[in-house]
N, C-alpha and C. Protein backbone atom coordinates (compact mmCIF):
# COMPACT_ATOMS: atom_id res chain seq x y z
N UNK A 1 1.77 42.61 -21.42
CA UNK A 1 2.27 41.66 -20.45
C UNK A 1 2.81 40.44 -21.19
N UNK A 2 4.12 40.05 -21.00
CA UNK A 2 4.50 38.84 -22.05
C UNK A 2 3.59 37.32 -21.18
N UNK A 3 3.20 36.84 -22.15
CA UNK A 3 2.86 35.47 -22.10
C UNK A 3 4.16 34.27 -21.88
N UNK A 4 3.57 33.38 -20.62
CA UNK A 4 4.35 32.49 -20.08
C UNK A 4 4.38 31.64 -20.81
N UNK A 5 5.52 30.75 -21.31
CA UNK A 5 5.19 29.32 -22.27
C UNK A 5 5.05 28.48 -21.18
N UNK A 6 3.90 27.53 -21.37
CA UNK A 6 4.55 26.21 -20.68
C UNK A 6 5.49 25.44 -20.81
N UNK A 7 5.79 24.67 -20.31
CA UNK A 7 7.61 23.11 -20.55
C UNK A 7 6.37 22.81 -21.39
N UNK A 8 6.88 21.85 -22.26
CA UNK A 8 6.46 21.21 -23.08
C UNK A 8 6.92 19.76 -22.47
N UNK A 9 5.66 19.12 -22.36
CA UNK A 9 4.84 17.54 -21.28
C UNK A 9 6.24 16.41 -22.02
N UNK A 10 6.93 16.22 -21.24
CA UNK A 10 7.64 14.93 -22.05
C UNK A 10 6.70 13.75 -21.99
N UNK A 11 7.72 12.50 -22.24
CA UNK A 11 7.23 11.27 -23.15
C UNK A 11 7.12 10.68 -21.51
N UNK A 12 6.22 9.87 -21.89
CA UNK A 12 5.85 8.87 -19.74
C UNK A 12 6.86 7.87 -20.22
N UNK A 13 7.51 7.82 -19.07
CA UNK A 13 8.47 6.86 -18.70
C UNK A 13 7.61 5.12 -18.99
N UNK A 14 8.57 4.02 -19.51
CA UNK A 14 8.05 2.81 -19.52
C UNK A 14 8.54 2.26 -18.64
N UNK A 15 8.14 1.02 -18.45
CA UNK A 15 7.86 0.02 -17.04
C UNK A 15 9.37 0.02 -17.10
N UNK A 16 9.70 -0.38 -18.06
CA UNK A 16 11.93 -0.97 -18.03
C UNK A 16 12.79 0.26 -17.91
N UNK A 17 12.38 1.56 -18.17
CA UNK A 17 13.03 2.92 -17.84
C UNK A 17 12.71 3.14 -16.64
N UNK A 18 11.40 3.01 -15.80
CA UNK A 18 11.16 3.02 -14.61
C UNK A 18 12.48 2.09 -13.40
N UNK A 19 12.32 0.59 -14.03
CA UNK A 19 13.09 -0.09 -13.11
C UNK A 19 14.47 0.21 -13.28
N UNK A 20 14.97 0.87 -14.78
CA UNK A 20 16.38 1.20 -14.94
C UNK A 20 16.80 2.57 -14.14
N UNK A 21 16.07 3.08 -13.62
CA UNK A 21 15.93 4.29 -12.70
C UNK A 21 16.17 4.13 -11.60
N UNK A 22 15.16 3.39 -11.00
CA UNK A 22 14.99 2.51 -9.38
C UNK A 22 16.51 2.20 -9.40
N UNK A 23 16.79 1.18 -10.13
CA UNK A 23 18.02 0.36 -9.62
C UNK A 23 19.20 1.40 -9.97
N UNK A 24 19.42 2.22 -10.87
CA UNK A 24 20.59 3.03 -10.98
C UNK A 24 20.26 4.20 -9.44
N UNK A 25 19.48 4.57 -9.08
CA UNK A 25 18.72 5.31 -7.60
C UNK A 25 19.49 4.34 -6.64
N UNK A 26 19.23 3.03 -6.96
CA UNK A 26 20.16 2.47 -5.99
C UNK A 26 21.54 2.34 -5.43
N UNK A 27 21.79 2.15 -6.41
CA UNK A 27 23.41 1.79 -6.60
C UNK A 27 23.94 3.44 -6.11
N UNK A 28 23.04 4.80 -6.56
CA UNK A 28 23.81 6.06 -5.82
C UNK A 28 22.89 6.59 -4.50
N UNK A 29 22.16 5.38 -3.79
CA UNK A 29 21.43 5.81 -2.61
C UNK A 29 22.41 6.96 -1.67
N UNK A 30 23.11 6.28 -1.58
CA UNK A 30 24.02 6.94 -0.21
C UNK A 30 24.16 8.68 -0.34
N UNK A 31 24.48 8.89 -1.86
CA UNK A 31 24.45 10.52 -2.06
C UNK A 31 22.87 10.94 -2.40
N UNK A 32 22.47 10.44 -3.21
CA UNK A 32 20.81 10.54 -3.30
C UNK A 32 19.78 10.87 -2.51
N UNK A 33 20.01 10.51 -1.58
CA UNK A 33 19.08 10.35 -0.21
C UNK A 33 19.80 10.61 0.74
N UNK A 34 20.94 11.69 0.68
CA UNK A 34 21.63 11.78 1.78
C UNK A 34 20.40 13.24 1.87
N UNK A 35 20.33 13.73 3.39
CA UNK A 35 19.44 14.68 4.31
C UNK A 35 20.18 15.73 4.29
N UNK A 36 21.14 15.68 4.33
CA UNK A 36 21.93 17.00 4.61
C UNK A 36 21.50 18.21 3.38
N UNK A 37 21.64 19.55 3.82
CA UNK A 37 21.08 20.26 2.57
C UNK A 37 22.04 21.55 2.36
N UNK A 38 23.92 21.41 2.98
CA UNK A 38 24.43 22.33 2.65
C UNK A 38 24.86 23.01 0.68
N UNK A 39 25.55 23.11 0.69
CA UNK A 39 26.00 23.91 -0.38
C UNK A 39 26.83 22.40 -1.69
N UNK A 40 27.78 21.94 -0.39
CA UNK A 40 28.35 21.05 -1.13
C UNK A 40 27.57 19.18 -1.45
N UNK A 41 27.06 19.57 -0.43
CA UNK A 41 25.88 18.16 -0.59
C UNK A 41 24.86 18.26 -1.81
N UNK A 42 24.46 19.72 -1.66
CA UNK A 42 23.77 19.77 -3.08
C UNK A 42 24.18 19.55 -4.69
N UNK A 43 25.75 20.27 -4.57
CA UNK A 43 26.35 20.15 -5.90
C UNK A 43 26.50 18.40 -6.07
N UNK A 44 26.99 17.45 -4.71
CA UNK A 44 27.47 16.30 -5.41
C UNK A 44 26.09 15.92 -5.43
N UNK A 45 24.94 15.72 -5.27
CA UNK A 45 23.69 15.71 -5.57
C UNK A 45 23.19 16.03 -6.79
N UNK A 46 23.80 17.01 -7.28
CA UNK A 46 23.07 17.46 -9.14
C UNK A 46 24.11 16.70 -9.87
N UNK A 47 25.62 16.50 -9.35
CA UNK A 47 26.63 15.77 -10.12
C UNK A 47 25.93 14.51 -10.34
N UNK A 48 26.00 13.33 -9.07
CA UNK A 48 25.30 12.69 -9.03
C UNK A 48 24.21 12.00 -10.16
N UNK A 49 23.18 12.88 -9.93
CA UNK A 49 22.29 13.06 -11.07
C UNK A 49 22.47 12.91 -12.00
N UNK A 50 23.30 14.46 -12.60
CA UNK A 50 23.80 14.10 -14.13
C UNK A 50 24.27 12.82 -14.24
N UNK A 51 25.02 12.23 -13.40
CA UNK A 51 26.07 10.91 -13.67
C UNK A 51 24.71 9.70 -13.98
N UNK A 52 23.58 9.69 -12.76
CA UNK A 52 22.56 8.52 -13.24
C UNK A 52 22.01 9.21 -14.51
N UNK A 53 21.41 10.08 -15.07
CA UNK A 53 21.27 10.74 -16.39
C UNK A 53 22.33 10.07 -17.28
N UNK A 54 23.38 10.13 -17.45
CA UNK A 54 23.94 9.69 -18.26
C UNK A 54 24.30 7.60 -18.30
N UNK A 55 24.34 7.32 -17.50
CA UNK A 55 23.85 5.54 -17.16
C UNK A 55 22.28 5.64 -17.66
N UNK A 56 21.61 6.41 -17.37
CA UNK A 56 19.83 6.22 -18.04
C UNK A 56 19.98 6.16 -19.46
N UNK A 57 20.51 7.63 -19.71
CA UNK A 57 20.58 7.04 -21.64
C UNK A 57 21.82 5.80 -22.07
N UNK A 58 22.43 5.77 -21.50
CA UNK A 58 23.39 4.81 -21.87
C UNK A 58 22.43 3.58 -21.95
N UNK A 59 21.76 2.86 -21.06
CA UNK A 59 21.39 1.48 -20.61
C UNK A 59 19.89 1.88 -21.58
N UNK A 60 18.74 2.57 -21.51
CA UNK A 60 17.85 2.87 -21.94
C UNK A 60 17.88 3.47 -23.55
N UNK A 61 18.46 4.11 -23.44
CA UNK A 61 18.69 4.65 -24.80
C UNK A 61 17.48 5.49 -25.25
N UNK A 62 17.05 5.90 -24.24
CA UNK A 62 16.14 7.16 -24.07
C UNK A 62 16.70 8.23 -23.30
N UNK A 63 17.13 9.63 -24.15
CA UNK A 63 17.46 10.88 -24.00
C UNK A 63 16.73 12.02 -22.67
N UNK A 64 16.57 11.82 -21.62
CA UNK A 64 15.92 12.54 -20.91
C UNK A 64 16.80 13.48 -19.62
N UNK A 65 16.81 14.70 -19.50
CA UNK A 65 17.10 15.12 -18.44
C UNK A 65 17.60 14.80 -17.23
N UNK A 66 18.30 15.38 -16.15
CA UNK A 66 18.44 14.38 -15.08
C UNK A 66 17.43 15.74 -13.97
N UNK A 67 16.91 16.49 -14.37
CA UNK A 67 15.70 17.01 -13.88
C UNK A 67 14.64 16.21 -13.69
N UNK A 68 14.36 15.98 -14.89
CA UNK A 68 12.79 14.57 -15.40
C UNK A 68 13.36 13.51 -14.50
N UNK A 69 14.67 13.01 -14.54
CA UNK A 69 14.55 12.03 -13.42
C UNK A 69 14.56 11.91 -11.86
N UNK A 70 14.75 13.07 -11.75
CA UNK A 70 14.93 13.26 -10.24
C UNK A 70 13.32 13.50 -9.91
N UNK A 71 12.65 14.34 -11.02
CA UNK A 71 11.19 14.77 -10.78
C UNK A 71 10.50 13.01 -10.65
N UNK A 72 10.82 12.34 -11.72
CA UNK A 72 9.83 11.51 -11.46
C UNK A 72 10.33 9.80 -10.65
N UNK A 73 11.61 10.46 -10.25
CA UNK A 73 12.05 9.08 -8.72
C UNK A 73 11.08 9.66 -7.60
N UNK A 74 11.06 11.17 -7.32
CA UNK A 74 10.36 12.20 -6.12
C UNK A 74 9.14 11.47 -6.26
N UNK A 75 8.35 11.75 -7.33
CA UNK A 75 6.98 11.83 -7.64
C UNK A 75 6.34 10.10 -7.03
N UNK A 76 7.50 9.09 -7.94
CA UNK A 76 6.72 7.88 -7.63
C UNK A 76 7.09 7.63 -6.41
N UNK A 77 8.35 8.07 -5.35
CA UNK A 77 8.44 7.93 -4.21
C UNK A 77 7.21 8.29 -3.19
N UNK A 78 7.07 9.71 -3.74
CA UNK A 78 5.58 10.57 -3.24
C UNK A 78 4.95 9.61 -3.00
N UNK A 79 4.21 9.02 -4.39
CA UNK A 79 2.83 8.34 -4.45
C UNK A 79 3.14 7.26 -3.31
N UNK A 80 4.32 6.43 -3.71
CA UNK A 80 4.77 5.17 -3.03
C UNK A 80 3.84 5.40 -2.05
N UNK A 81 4.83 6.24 -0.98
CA UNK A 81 4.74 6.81 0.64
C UNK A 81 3.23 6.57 0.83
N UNK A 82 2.58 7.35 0.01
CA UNK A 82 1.04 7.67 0.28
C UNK A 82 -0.08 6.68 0.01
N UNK A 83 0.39 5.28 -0.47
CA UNK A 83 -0.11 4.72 -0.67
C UNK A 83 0.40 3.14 0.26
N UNK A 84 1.79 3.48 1.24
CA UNK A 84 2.40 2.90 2.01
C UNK A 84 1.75 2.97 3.33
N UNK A 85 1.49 4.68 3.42
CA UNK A 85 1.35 5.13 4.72
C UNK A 85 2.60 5.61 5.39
N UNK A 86 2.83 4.63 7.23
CA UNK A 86 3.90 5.28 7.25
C UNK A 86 5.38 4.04 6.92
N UNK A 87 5.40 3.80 5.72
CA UNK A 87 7.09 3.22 5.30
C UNK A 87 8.04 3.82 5.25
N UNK A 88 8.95 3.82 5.69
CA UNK A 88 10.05 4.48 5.58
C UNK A 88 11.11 4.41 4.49
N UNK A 89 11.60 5.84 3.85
CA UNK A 89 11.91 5.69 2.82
C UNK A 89 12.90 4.88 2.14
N UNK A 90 13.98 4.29 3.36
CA UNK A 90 14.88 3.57 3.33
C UNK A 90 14.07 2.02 2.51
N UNK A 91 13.18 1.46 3.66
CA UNK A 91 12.59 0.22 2.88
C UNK A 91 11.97 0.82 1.81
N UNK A 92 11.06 1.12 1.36
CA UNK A 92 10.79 1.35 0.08
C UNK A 92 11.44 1.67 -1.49
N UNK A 93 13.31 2.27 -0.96
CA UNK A 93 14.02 2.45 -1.84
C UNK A 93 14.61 0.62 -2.30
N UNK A 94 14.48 0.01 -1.30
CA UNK A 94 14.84 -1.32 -1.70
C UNK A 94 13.59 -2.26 -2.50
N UNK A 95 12.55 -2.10 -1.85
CA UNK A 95 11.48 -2.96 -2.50
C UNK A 95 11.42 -2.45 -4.03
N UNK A 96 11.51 -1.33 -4.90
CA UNK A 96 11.55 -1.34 -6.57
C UNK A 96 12.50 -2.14 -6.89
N UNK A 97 13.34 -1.90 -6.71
CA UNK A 97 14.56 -2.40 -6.86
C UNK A 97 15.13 -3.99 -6.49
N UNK A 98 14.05 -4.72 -5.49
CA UNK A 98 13.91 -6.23 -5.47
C UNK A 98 13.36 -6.55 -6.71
N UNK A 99 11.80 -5.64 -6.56
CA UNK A 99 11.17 -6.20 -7.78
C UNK A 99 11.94 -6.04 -9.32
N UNK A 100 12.87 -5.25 -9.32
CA UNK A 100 12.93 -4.53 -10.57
C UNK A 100 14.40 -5.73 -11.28
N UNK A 101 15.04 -6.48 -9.95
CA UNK A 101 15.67 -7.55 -10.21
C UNK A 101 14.94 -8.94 -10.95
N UNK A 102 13.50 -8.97 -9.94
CA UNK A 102 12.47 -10.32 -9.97
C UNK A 102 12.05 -9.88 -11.57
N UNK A 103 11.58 -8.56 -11.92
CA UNK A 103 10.98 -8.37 -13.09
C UNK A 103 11.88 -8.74 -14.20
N UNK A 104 13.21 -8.16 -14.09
CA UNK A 104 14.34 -8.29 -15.23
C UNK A 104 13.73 -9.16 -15.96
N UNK A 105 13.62 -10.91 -15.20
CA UNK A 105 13.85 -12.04 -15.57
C UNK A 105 12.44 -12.20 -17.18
N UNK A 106 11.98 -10.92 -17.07
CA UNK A 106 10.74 -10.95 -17.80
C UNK A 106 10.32 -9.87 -19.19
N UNK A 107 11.89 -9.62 -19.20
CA UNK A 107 11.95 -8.43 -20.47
C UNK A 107 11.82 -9.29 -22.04
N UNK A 108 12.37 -10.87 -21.90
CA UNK A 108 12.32 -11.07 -22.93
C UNK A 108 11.30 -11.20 -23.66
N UNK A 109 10.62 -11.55 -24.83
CA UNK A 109 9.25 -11.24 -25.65
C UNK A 109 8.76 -12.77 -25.72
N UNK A 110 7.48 -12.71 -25.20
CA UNK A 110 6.73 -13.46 -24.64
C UNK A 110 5.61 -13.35 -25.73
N UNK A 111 5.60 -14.53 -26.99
CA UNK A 111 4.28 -14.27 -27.93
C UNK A 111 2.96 -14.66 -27.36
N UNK A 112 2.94 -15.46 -26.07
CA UNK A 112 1.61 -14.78 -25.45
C UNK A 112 1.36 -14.13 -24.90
N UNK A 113 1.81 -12.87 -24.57
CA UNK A 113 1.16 -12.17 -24.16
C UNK A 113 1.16 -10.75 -25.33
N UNK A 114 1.00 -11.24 -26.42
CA UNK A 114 0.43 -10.10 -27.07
C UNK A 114 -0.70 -10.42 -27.85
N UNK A 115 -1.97 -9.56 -28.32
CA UNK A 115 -3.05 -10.00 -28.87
C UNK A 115 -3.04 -10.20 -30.10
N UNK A 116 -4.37 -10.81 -31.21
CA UNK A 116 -3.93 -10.75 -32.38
C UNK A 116 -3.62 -9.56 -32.94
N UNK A 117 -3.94 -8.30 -32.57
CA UNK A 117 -2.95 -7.33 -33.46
C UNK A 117 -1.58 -7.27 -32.94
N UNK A 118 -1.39 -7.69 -32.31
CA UNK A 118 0.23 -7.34 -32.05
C UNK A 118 0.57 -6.15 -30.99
N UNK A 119 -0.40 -6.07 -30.49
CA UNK A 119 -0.63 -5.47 -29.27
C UNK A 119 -0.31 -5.96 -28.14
N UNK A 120 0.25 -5.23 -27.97
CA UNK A 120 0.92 -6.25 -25.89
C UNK A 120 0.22 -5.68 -25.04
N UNK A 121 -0.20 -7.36 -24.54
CA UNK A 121 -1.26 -6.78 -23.26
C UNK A 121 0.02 -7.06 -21.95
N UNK A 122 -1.34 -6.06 -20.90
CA UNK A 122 -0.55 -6.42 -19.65
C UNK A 122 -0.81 -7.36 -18.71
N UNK A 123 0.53 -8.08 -18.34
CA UNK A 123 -0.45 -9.22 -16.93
C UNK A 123 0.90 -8.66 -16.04
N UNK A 124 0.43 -9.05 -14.54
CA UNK A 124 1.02 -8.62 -13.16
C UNK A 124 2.66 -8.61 -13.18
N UNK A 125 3.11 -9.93 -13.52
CA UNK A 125 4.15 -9.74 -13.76
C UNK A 125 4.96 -8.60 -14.57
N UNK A 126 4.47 -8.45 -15.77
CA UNK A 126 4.99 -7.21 -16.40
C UNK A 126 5.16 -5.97 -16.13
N UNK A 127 3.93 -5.42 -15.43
CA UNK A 127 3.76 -3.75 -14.67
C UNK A 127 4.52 -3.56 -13.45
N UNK A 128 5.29 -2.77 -13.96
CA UNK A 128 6.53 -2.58 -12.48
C UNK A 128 5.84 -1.48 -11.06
N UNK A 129 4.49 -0.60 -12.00
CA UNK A 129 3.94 0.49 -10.90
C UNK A 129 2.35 0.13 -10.57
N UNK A 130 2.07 -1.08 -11.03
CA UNK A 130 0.40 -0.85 -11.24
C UNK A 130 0.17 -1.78 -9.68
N UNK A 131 -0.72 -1.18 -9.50
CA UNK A 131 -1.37 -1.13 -7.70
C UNK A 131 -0.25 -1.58 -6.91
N UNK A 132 0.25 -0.64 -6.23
CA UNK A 132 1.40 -0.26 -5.53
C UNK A 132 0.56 -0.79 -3.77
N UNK A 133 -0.49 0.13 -3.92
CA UNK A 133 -1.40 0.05 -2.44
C UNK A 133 -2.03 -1.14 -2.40
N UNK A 134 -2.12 -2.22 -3.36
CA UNK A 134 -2.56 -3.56 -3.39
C UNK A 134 -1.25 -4.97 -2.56
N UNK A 135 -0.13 -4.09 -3.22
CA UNK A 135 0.69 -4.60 -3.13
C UNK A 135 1.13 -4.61 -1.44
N UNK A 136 1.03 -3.38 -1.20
CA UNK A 136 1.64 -3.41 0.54
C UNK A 136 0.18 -4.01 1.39
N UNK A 137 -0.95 -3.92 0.79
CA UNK A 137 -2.25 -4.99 1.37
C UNK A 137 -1.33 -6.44 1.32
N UNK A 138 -1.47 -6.72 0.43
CA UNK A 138 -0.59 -7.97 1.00
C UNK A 138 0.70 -7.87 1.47
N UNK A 139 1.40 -7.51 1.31
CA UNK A 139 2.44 -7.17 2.24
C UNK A 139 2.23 -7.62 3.86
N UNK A 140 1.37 -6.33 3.94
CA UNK A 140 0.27 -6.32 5.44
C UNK A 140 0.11 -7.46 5.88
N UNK A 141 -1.05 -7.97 4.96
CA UNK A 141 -1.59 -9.26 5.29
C UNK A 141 -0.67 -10.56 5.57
N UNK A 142 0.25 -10.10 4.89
CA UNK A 142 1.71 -11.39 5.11
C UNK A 142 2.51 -11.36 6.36
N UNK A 143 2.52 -10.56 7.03
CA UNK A 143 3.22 -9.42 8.18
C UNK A 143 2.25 -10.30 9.29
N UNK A 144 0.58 -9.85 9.37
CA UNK A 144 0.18 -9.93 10.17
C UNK A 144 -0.15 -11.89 10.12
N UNK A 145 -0.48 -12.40 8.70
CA UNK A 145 -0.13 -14.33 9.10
C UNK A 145 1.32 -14.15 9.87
N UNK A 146 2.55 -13.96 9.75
CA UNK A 146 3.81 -14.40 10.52
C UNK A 146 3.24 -13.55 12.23
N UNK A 147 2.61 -12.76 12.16
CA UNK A 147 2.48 -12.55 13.81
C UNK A 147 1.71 -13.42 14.08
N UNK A 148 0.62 -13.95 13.44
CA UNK A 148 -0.21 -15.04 14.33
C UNK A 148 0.39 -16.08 14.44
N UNK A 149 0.87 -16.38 13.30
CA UNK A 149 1.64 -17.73 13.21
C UNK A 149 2.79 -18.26 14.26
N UNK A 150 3.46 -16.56 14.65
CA UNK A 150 4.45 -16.70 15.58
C UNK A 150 3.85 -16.54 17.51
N UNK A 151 2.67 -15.81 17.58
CA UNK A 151 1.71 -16.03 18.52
C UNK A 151 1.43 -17.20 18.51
N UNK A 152 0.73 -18.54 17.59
CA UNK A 152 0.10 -20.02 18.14
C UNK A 152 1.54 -20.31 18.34
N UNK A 153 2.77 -19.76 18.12
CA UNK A 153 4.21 -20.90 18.13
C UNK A 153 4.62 -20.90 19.81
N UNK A 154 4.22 -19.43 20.09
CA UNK A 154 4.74 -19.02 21.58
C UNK A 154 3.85 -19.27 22.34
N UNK A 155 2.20 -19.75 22.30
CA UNK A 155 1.47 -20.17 22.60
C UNK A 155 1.48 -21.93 23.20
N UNK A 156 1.56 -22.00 21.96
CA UNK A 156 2.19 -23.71 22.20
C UNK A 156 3.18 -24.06 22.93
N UNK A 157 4.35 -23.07 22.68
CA UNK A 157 5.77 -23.27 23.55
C UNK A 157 5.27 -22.94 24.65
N UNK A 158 4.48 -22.03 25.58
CA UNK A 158 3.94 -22.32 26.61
C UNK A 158 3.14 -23.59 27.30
N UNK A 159 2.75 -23.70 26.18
CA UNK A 159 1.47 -24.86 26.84
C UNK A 159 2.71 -26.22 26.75
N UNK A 160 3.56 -26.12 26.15
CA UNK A 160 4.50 -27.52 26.01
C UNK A 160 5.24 -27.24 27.58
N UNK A 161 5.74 -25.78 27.65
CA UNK A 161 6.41 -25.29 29.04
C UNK A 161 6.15 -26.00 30.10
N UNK A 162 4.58 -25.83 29.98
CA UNK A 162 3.94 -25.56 31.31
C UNK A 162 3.46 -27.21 31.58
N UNK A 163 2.95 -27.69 30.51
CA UNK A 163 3.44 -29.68 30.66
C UNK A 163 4.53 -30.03 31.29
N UNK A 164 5.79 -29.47 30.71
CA UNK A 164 6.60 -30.37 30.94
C UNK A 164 7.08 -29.87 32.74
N UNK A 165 6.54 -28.59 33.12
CA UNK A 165 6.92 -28.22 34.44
C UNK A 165 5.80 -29.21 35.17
N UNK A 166 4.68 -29.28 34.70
CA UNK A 166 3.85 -30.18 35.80
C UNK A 166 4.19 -31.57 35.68
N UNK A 167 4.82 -32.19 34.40
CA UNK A 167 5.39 -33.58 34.61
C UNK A 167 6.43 -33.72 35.64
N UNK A 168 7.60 -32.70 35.73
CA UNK A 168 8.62 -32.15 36.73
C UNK A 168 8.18 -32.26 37.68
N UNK A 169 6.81 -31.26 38.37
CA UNK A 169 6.54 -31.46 40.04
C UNK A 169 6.01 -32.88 39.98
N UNK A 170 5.37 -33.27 38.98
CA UNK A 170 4.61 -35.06 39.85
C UNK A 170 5.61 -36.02 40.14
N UNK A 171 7.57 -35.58 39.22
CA UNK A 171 8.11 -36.64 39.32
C UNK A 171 8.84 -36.34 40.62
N UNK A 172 8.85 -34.93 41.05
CA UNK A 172 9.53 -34.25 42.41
C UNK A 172 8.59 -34.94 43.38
N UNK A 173 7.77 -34.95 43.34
CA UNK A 173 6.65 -35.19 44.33
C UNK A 173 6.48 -36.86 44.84
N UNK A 174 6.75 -37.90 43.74
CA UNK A 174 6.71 -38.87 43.63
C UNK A 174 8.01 -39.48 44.27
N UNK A 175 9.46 -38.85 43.56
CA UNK A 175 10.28 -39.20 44.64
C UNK A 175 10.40 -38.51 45.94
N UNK A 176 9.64 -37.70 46.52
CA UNK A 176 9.45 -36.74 47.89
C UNK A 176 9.22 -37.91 48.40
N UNK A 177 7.62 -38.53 48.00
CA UNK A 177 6.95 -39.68 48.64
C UNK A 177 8.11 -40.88 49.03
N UNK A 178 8.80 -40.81 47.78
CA UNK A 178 9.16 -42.53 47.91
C UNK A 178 10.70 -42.05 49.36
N UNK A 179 11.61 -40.95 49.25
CA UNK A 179 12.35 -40.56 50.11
C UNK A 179 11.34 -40.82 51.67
N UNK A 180 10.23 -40.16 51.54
CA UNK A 180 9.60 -40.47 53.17
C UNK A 180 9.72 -41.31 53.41
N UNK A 181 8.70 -42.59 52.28
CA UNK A 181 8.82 -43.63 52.91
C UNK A 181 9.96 -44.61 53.13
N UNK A 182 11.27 -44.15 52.36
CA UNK A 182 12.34 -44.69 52.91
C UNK A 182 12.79 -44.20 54.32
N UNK A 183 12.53 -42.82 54.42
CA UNK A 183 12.77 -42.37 55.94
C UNK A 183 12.24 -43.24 57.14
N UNK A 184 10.55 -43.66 56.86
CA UNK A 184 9.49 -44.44 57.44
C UNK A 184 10.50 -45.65 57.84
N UNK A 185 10.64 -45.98 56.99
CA UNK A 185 10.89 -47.73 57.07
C UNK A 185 12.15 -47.85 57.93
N UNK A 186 12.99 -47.09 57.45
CA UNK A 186 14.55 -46.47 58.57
C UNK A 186 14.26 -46.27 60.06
N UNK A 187 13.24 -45.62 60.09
CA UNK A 187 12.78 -45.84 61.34
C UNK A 187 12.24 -46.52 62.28
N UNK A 188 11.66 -47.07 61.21
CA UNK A 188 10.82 -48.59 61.87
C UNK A 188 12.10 -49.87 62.05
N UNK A 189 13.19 -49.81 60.64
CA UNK A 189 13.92 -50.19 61.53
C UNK A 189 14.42 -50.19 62.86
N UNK A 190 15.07 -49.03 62.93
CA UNK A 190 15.87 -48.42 64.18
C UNK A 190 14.95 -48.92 65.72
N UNK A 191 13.97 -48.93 65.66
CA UNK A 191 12.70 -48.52 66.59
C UNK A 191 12.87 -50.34 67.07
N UNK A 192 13.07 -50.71 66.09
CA UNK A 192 12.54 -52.91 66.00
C UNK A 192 14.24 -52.94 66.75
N UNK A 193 15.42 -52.55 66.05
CA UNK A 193 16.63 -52.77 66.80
C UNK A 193 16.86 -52.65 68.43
N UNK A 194 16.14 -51.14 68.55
CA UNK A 194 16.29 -50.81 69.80
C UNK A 194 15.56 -51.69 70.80
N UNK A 195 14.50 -52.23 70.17
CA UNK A 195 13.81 -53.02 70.82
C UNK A 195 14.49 -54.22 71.09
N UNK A 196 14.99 -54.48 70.49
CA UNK A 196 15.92 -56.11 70.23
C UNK A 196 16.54 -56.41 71.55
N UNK A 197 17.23 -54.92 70.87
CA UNK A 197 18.62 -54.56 72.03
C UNK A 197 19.25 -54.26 73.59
């Protein structure tokens, strides 16, 4: 029985090949993520590919497949999702790709943050994938301050509403009064004339 080889495990993608991925994913969303699954959608789909494959080694200058990249946009999309819940893939193709702009600003070499061997450590800013599900917690949590925040706003705009309608009836009410008693007094004229008269 012939023996199967395995692929042989490539090299893990780094944080700046990651975001050079995301954002080149971007720029060909429209064919990338198009749904359709005929014959010709597929070919401009592997074209496609090859084409971000070849912008990957160009900009990266790391040699990899446009298999490996399609496998591992899928894969971290996968995780994304599952660690999103339900996001939709549309927003999530934009949020790497915010960050991966915000991160740019942070490629250049920073001598603190490496140790005395010359070892680079990691802090938050730097890691383009590390706690993804931390990240949409706050997200969340940011989502749900603007609903409260926008609940005490519509809250208040009621309670300001509903002041300024009861200042309205006391001032309706006040000239009601003062109209009667002009009616009153009109009459009491009229009543004193006739008498006169």
């Amino acid at each position: 029985m012939p023996r199967i080889l395995k692929r042989a495990r490539g090299k893990n993608f780094s944080e700046a090949e990651e975001r050079i991925l995301f954002q080149l994913v971007e720029n060909h969303k429209d064919i990338v993520l198009n749904k359709k699954s005929d014959a010709a959608t597929w070919k401009l789909k592997a074209e496609t590919w090859a084409k971000i494959c070849e912008e990957f080694c160009t900009q990266s200058g790391v040699v990899r497949s446009w298999e490996a990249l399609r496998d591992k946009y899928t894969n971290t999309k996968r995780k994304e999702r599952r660690c999103n819940g339900d996001m939709t893939l549309a927003s999530s193709v934009s949020s790497p790709s915010e960050e991966a702009n915000d991160a740019n600003e942070n490629l250049d070499f920073n001598p603190s943050m490496t140790d005395f061997k010359g070892k680079k450590q990691k802090s938050g800013a730097d890691t383009f994938s590390q706690d993804k599900c931390g990240l949409q917690e706050g997200r969340n949590k940011l989502w749900e301050e603007k609903i409260k925040m926008q609940r005490d706003y519509y809250r208040d705009e009621n309670a300001r509403l509903a002041e300024k309608h009861r200042i309205d009836m006391e001032k309706q009410a006040v000239e009601l009064h003062g109209l009667r008693l002009k009616n009153q007094l009109l009459e009491l004229q009229i009543e004193e004339r006739k008498k006169r008269g």
